[in-house]
N, C-alpha and C. Protein backbone atom coordinates (compact mmCIF):
# COMPACT_ATOMS: atom_id res chain seq x y z
N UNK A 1 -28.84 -0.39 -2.28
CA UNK A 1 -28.88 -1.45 -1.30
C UNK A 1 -28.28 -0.93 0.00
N UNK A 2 -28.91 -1.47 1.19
CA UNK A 2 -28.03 -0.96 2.11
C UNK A 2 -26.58 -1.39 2.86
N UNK A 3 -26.20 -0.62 3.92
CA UNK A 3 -24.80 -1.21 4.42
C UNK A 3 -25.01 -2.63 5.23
N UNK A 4 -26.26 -2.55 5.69
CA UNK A 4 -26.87 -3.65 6.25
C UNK A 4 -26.77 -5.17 5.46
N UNK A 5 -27.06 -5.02 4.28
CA UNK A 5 -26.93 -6.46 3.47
C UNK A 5 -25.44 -6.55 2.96
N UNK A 6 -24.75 -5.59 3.02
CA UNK A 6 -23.44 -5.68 2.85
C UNK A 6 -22.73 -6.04 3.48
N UNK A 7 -23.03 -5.97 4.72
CA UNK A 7 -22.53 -6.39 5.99
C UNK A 7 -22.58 -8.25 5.90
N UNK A 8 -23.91 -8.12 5.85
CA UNK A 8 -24.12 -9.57 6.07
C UNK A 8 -23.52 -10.55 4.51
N UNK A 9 -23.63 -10.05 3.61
CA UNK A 9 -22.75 -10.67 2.79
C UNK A 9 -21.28 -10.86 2.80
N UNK A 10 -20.51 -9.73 3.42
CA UNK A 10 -19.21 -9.80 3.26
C UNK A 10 -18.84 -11.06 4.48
N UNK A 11 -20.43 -10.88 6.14
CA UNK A 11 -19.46 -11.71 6.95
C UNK A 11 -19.67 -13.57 6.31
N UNK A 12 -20.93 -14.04 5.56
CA UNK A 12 -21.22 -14.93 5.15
C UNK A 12 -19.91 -15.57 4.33
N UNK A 13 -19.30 -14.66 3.30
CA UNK A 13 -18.95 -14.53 2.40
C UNK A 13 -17.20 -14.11 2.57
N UNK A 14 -17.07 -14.05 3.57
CA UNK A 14 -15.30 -13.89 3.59
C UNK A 14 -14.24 -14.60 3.95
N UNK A 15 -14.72 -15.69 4.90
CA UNK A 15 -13.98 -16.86 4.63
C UNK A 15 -13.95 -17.88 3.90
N UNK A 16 -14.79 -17.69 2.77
CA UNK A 16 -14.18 -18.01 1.44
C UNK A 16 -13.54 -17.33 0.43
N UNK A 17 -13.74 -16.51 0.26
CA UNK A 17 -12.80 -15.09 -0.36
C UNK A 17 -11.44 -15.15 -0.02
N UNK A 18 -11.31 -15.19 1.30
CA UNK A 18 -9.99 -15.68 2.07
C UNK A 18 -9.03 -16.66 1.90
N UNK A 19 -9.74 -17.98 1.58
CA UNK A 19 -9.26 -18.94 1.16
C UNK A 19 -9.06 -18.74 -0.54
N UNK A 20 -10.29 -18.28 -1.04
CA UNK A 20 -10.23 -18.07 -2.53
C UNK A 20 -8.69 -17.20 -2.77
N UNK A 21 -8.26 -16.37 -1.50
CA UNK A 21 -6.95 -15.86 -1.74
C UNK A 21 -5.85 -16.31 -1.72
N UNK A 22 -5.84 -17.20 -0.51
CA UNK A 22 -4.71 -17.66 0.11
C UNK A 22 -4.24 -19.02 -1.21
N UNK A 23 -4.83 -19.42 -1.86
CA UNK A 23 -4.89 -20.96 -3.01
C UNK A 23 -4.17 -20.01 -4.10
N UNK A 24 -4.25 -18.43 -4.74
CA UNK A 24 -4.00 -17.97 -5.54
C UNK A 24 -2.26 -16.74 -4.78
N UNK A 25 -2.19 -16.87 -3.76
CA UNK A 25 -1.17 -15.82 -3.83
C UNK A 25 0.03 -16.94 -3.23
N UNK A 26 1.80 -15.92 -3.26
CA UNK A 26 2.67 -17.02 -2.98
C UNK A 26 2.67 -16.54 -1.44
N UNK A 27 2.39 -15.13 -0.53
CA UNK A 27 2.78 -15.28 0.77
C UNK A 27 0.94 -15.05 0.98
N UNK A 28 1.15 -15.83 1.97
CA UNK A 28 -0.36 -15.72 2.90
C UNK A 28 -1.04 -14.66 3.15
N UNK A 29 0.11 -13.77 3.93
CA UNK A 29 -0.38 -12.29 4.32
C UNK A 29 -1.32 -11.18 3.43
N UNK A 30 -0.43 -11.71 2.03
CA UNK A 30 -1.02 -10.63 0.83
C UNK A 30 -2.50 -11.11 1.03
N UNK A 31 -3.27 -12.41 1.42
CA UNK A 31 -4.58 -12.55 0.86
C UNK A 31 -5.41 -12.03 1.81
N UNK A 32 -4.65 -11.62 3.19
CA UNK A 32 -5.50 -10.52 4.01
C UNK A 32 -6.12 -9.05 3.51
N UNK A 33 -4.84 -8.68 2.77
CA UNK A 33 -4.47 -7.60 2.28
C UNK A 33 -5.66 -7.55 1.11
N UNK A 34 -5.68 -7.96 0.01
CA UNK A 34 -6.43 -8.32 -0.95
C UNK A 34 -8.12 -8.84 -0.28
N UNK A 35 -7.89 -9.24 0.75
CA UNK A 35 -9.72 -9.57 1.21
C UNK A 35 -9.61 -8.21 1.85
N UNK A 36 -9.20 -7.05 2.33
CA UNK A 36 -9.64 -5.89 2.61
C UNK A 36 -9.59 -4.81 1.51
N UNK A 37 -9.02 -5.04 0.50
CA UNK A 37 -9.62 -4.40 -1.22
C UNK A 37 -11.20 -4.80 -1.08
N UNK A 38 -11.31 -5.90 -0.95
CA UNK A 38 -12.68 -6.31 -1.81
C UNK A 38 -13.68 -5.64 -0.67
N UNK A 39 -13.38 -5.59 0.81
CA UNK A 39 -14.33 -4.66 1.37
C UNK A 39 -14.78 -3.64 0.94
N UNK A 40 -13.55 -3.42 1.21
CA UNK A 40 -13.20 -1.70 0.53
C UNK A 40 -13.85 -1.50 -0.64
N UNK A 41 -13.64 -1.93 -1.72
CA UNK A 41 -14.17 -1.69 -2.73
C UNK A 41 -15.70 -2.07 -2.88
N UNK A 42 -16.33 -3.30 -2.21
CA UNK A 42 -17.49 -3.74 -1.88
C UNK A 42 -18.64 -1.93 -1.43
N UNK A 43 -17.55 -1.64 -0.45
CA UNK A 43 -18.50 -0.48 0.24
C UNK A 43 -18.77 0.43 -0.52
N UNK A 44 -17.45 0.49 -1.43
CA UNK A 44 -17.52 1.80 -2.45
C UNK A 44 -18.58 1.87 -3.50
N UNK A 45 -18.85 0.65 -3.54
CA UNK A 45 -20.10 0.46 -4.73
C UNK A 45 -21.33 -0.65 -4.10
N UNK A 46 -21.35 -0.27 -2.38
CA UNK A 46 -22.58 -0.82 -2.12
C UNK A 46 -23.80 -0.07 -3.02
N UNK A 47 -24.04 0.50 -3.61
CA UNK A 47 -25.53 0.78 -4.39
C UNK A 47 -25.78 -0.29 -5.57
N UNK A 48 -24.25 -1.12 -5.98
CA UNK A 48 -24.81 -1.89 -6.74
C UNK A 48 -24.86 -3.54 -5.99
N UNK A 49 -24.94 -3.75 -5.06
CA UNK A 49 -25.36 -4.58 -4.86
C UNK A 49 -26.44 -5.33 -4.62
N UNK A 50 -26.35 -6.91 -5.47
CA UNK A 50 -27.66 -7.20 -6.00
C UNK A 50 -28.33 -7.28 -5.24
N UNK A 51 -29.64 -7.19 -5.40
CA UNK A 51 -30.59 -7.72 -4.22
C UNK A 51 -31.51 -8.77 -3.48
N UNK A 52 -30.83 -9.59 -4.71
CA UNK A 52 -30.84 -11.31 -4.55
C UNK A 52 -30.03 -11.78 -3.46
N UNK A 53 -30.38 -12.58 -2.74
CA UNK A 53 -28.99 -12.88 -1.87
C UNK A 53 -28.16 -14.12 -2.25
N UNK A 54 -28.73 -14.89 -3.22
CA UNK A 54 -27.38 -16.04 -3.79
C UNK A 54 -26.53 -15.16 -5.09
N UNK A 55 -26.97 -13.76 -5.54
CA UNK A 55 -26.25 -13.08 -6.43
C UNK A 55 -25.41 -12.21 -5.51
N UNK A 56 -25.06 -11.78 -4.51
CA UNK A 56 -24.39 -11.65 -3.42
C UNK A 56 -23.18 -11.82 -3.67
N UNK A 57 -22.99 -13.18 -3.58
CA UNK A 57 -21.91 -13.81 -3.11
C UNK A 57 -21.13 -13.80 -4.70
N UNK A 58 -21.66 -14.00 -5.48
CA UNK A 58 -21.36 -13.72 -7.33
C UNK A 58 -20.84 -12.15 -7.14
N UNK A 59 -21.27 -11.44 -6.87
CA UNK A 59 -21.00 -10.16 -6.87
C UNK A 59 -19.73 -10.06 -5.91
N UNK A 60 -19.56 -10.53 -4.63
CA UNK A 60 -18.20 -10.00 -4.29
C UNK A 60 -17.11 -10.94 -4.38
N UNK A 61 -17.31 -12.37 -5.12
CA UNK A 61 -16.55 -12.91 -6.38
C UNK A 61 -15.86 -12.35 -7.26
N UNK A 62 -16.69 -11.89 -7.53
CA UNK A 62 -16.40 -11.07 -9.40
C UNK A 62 -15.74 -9.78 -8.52
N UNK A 63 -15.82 -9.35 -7.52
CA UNK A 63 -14.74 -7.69 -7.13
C UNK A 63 -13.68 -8.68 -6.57
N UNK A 64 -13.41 -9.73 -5.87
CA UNK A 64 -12.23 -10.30 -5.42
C UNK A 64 -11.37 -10.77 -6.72
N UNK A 65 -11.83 -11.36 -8.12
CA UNK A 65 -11.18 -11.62 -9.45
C UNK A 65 -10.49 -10.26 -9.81
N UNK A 66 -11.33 -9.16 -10.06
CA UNK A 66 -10.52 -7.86 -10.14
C UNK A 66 -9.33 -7.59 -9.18
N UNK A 67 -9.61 -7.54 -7.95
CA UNK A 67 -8.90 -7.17 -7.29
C UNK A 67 -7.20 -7.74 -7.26
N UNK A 68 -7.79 -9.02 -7.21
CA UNK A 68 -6.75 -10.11 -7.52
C UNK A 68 -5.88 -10.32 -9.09
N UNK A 69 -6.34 -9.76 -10.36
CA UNK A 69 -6.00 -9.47 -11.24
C UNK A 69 -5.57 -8.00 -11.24
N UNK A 70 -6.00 -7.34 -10.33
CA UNK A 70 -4.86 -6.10 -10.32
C UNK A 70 -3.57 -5.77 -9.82
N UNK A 71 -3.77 -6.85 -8.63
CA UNK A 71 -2.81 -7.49 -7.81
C UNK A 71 -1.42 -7.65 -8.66
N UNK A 72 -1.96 -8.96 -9.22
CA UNK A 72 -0.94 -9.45 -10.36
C UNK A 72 -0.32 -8.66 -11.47
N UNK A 73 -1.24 -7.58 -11.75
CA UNK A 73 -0.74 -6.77 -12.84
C UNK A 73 0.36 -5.79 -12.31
N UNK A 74 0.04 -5.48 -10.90
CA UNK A 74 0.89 -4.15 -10.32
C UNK A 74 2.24 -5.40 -10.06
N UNK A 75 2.16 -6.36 -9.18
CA UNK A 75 3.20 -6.57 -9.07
C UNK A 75 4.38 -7.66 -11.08
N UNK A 76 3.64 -7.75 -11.68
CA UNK A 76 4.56 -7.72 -13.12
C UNK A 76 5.05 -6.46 -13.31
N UNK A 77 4.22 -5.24 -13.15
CA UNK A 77 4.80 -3.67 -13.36
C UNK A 77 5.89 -3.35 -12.45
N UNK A 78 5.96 -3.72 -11.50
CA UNK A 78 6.65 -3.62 -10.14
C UNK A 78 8.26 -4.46 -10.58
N UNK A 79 7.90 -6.04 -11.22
CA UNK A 79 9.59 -6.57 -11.57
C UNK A 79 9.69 -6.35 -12.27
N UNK A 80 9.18 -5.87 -13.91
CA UNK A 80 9.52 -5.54 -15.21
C UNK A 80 10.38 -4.12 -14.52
N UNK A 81 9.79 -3.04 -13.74
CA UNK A 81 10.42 -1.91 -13.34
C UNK A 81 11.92 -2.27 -13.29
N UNK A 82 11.59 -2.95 -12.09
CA UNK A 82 13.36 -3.62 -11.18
C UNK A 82 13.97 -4.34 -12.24
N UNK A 83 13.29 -5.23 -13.00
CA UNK A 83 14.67 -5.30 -13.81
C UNK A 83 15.09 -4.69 -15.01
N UNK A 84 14.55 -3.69 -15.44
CA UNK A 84 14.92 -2.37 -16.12
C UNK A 84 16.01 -1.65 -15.15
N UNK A 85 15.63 -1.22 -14.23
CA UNK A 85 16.72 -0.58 -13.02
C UNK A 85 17.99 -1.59 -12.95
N UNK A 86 17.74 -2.84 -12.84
CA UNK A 86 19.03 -3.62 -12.77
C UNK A 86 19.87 -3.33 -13.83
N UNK A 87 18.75 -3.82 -15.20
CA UNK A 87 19.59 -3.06 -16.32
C UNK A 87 20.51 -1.71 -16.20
N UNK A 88 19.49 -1.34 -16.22
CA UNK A 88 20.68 0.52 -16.13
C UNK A 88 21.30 0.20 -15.41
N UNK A 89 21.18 -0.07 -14.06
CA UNK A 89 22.50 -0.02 -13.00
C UNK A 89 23.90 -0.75 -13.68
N UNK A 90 24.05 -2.14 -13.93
CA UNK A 90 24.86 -2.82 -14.50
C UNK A 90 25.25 -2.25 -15.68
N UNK A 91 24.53 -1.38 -17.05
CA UNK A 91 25.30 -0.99 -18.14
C UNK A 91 25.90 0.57 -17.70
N UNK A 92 25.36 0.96 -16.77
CA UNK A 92 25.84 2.58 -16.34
C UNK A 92 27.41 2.47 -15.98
N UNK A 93 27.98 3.39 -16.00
CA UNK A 93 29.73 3.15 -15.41
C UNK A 93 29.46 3.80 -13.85
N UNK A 94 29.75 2.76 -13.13
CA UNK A 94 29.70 2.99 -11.72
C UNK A 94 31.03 3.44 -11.34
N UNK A 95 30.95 4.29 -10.93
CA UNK A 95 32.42 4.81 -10.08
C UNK A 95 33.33 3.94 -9.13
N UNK A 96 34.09 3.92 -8.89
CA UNK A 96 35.00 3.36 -8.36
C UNK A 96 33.84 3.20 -6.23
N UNK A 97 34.20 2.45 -5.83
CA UNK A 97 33.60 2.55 -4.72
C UNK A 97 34.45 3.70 -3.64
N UNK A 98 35.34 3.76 -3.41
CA UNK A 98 35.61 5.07 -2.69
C UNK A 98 36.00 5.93 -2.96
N UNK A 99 36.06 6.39 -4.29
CA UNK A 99 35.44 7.43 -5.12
C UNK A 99 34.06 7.72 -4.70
N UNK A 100 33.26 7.04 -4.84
CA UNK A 100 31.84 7.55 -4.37
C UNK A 100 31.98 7.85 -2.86
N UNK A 101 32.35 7.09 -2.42
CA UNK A 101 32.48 7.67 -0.69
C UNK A 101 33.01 8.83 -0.64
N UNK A 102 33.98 9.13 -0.98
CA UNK A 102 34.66 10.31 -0.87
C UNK A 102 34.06 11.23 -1.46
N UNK A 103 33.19 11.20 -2.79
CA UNK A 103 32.40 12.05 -3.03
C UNK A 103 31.19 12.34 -1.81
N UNK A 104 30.86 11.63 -1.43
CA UNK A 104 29.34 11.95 -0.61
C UNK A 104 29.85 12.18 0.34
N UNK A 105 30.81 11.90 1.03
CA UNK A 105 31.31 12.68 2.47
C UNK A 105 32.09 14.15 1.90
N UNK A 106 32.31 14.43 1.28
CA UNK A 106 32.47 15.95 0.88
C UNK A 106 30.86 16.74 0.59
N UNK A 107 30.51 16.17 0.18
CA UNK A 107 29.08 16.54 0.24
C UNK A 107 28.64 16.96 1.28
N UNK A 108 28.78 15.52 2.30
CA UNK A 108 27.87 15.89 3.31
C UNK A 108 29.04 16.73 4.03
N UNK A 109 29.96 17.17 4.64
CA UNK A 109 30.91 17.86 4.96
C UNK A 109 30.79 19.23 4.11
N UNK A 110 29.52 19.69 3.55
CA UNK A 110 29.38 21.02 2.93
C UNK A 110 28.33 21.51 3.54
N UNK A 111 28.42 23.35 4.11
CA UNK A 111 27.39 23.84 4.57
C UNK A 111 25.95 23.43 4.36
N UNK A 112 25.72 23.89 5.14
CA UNK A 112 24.07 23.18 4.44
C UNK A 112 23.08 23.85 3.58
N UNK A 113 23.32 25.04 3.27
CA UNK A 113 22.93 25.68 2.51
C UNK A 113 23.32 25.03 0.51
N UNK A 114 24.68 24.94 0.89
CA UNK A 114 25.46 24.51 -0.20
C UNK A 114 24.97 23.02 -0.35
N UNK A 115 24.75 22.42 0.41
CA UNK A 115 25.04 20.86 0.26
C UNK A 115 23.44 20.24 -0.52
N UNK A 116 22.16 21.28 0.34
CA UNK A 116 21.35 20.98 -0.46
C UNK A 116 21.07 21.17 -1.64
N UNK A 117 21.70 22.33 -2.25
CA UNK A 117 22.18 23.14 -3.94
C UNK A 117 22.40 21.77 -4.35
N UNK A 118 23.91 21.88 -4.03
CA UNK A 118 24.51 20.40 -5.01
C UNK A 118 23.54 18.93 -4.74
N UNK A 119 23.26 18.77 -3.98
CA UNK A 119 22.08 17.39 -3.83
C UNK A 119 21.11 17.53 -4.94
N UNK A 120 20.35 18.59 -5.12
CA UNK A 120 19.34 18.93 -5.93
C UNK A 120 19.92 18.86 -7.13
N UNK A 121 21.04 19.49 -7.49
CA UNK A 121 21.22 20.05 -9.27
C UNK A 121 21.71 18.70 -9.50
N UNK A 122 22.72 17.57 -8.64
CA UNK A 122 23.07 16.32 -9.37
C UNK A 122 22.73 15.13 -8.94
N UNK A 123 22.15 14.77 -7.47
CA UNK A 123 21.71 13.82 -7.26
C UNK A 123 20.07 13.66 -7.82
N UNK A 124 19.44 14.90 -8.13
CA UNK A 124 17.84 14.65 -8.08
C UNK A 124 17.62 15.38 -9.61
N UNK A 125 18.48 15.68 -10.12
CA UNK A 125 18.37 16.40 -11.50
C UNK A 125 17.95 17.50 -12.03
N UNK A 126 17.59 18.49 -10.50
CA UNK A 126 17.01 19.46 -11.47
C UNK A 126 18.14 20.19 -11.87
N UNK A 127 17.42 21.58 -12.53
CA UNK A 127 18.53 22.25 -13.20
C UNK A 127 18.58 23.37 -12.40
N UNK A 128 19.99 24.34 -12.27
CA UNK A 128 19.89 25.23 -11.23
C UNK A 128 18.80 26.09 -10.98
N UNK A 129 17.87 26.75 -12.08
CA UNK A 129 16.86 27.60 -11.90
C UNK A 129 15.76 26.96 -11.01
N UNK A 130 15.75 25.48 -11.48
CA UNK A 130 14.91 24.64 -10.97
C UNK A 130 14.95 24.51 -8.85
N UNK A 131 16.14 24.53 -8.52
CA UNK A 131 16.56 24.03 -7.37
C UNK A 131 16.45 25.39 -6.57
N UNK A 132 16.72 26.83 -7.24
CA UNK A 132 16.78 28.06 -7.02
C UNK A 132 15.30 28.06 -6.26
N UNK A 133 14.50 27.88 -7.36
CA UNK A 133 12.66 27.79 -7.10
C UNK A 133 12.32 27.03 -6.11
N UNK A 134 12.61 25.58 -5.71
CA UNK A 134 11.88 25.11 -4.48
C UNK A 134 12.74 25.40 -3.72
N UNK A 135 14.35 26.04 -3.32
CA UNK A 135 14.37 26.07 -2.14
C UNK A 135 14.42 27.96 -2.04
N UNK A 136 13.48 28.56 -2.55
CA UNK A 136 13.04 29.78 -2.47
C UNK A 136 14.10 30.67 -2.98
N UNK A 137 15.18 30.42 -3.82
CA UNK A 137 16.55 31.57 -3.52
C UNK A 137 16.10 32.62 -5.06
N UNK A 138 16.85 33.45 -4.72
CA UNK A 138 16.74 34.81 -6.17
C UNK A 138 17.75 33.59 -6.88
N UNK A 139 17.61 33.45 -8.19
CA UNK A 139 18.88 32.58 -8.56
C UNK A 139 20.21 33.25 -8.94
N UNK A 140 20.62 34.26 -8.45
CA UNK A 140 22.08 34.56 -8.64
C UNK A 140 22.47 34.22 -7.50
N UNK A 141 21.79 34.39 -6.36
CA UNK A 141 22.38 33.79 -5.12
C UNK A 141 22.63 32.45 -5.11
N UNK A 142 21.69 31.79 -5.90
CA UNK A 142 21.55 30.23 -6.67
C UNK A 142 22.91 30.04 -6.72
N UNK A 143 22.97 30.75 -7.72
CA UNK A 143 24.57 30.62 -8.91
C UNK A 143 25.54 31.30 -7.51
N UNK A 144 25.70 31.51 -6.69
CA UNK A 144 26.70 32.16 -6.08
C UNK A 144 27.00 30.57 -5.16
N UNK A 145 26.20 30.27 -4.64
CA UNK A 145 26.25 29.12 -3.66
C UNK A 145 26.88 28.54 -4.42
N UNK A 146 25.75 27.64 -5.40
CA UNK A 146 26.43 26.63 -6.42
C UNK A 146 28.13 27.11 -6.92
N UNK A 147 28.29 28.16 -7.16
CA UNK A 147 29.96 28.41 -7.39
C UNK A 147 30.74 27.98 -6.07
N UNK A 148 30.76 28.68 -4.84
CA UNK A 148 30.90 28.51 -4.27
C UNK A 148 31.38 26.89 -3.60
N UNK A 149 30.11 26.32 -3.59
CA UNK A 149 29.91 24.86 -3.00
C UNK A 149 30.97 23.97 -3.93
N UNK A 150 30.89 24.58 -5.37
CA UNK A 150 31.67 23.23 -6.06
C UNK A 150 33.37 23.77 -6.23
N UNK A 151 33.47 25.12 -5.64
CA UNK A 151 35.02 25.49 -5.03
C UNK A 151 35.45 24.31 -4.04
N UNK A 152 34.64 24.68 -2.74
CA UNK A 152 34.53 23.17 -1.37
C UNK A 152 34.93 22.23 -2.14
N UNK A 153 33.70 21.51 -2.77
CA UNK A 153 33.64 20.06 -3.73
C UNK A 153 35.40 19.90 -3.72
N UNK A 154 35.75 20.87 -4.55
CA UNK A 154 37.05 20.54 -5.52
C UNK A 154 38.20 20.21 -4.77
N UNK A 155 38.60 21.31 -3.76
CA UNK A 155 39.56 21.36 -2.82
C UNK A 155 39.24 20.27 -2.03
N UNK A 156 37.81 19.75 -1.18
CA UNK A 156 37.52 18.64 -0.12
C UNK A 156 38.45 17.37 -1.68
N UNK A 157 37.84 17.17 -2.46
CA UNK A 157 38.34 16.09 -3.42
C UNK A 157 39.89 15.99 -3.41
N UNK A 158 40.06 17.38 -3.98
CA UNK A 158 42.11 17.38 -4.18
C UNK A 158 42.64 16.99 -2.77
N UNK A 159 42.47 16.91 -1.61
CA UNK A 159 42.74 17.34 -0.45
C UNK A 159 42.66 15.73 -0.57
N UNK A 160 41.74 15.32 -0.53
CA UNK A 160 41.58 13.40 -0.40
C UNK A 160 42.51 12.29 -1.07
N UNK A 161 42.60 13.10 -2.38
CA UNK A 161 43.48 12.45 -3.42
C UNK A 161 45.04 12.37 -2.83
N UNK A 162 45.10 13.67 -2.51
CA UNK A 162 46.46 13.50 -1.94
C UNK A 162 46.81 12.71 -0.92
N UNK A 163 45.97 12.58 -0.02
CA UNK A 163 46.15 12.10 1.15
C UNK A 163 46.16 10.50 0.94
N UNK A 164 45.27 9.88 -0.24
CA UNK A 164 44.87 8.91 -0.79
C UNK A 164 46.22 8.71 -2.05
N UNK A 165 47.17 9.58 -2.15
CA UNK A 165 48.57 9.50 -2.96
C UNK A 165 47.98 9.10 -4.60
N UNK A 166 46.99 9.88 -4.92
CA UNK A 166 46.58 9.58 -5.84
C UNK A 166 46.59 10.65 -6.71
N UNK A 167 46.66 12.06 -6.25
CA UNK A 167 47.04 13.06 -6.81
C UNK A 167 47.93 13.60 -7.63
């Protein structure tokens, strides 16, 4: 079929789609968002469009139901996620709050060579060979930094504690 009858179906055919959105979502905006899926997707499979013109409008129906049921599915995947994450966050043992400050400003108060080492091996998880590889190093030089950096770490920490009379 061509882009030509596609055209003219989507303009016949989209301010009801529109509304068909706006009755089914909770903010308005999303049903803009969702009537430019069904273009989108309309164009992607203009060859199957029928060539009836009251089956038309059935046809980019039935791609706005998908679209709109995918909608819904991503965003359940989306809060089931978050409140899994809430979970962990709340059963994890969170550090003291300026404990963590004081950790990440020693951090960031570390060369930069060093600072991205330690970012990588404990904020992002890899393992040193791992962190060696994307930021290009031989890994004994790896292991030299990383020694190095968590010397800094220790002393920037002891140095705080004291000052913080906690030492």
């Amino acid at each position: 079929m061509s882009a030509d009858s596609l055209r003219v179906a989507l303009e016949a055919t989209s301010a009801d789609l529109l509304a068909y959105f706006e009755r089914r979502v909770l903010v308005r905006e999303d049903a803009a968002d969702l009537l430019a899926e069904v273009m989108l997707q309309s164009w992607r499979r203009v060859d199957s469009l029928p060539v009836e013109p009251h089956r038309r409008r059935m046809w980019l129906f039935t791609i706005a139901a998908h679209v709109l049921a995918n909608q819904r599915r991503g965003s359940r995947r989306r809060a089931a996620l978050a409140d899994r994450v809430r979970h962990h966050l709340a059963a994890s043992h969170a550090p003291d709050h300026a404990e963590a400050i004081a950790v990440q400003a020693a951090v960031r108060d570390l060369a930069a060579a060093h600072r991205e080492l330690v970012m990588l091996v404990h904020w992002d998880g890899l393992t040193l060979a791992e962190a060696a590889e994307l930021l290009g190093l031989n890994p004994s030089t790896a292991r030299s930094r990383y020694s190095a950096a968590r010397e800094a770490l220790r002393a920037a920490l002891v140095d705080t504690r004291e000052v913080a009379g906690t030492g």
